[in-house]
Protein backbone atom coordinates (compact mmCIF):
# COMPACT_ATOMS: atom_id res chain seq x y z
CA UNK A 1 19.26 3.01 1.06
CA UNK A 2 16.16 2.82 -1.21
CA UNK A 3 16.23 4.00 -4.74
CA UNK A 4 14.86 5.07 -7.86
CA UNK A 5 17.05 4.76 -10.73
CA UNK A 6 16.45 6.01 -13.77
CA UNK A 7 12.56 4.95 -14.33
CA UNK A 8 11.21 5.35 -17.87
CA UNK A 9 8.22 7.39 -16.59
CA UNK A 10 7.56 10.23 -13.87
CA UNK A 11 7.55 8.42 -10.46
CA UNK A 12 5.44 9.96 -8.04
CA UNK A 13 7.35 9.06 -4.12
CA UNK A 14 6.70 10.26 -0.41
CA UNK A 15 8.56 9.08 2.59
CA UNK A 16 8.47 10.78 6.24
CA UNK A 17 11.60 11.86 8.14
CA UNK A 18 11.63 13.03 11.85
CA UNK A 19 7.68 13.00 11.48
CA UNK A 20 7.39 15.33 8.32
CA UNK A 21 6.09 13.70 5.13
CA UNK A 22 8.39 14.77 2.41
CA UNK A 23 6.70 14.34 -1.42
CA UNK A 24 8.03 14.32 -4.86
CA UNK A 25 8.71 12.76 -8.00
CA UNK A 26 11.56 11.23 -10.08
CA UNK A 27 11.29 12.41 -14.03
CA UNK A 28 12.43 9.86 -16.44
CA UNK A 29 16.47 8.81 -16.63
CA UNK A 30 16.66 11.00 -12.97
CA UNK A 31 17.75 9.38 -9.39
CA UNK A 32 16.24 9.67 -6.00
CA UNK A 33 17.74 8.08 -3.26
CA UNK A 34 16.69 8.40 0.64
CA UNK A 35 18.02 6.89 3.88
CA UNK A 36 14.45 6.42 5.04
CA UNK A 37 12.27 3.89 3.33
CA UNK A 38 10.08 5.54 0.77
CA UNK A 39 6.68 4.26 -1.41
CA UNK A 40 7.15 5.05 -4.96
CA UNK A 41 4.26 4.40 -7.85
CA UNK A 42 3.83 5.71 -11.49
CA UNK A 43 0.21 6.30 -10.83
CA UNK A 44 -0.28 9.04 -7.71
CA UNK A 45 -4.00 7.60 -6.85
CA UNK A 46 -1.47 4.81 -5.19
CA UNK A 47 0.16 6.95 -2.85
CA UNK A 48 -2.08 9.57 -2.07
CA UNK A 49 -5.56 10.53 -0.68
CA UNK A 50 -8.14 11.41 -3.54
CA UNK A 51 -9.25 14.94 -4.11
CA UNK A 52 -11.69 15.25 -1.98
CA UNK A 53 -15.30 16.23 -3.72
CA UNK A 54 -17.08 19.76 -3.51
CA UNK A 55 -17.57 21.80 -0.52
CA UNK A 56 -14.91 19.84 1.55
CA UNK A 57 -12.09 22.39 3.13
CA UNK A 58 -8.44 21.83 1.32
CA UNK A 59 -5.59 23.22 3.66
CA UNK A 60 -2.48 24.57 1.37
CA UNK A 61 -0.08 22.45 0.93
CA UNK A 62 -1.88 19.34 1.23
CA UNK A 63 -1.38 16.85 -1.64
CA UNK A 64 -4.22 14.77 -3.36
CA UNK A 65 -4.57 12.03 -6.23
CA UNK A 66 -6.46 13.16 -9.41
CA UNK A 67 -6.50 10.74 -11.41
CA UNK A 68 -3.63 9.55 -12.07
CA UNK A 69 -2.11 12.77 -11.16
CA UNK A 70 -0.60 14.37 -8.37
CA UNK A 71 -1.98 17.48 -6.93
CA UNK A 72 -1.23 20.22 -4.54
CA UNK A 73 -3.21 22.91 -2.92
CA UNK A 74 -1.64 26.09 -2.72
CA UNK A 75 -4.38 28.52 -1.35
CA UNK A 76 -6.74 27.18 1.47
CA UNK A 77 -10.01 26.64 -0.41
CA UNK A 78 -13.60 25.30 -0.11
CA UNK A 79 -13.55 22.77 -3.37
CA UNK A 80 -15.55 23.37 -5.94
CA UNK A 81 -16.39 20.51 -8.81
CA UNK A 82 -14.18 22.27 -10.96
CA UNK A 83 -11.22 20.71 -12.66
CA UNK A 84 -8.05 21.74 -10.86
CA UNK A 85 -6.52 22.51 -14.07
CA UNK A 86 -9.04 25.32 -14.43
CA UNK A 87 -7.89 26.76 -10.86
CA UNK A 88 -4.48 27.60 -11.38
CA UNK A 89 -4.59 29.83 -8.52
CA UNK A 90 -5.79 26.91 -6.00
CA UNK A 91 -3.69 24.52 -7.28
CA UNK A 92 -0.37 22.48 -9.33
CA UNK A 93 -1.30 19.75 -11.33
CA UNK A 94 1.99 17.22 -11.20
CA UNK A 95 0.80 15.22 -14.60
CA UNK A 96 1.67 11.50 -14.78
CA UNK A 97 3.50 9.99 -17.84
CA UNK A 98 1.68 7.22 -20.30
């Protein structure tokens, strides 16, 4: 069983179980385990895709790097070179830790 025990910093993790990618993060002094290996990084651009750049299609509830940060689209969207953090109603911004 792979872990994550206790890291000092937001860990950013996906695995895939019975073909379904499953993502999420450990917050500091937290535990995820999993039956099923898993990649885990502090820095999300080392686990995930980058946000794609303007006037590509994002499908809800695809997940992206931004940065450092993880983020998730929650409304199907052309993207626009906005920030996401200044489309609240496209998508979450999971921040990463210094």
């Amino acid at each position: 069983m792979k872990k994550i025990n206790k890291p000092n910093k937001r860990t950013f993790w996906k695995t895939v179980i019975d073909g379904k990618t499953i993502i999420g993060f450990t917050d500091k002094n937290q535990i995820t385990e999993c039956k099923s290996n898993f990649e885990y990084n502090k820095d999300a651009s080392k686990l995930f895709d980058r946000l794609p750049n303007k006037g590509n299609e994002l499908k809800k509830d695809e997940y992206y790097s931004f940065g450092k940060d993880l983020v998730q689209v929650i409304k199907k969207h052309e993207r626009t070179n906005k920030h996401p953090k200044f489309e609240t109603d496209k998508f979450i911004i999971f921040e990463h830790e210094d």
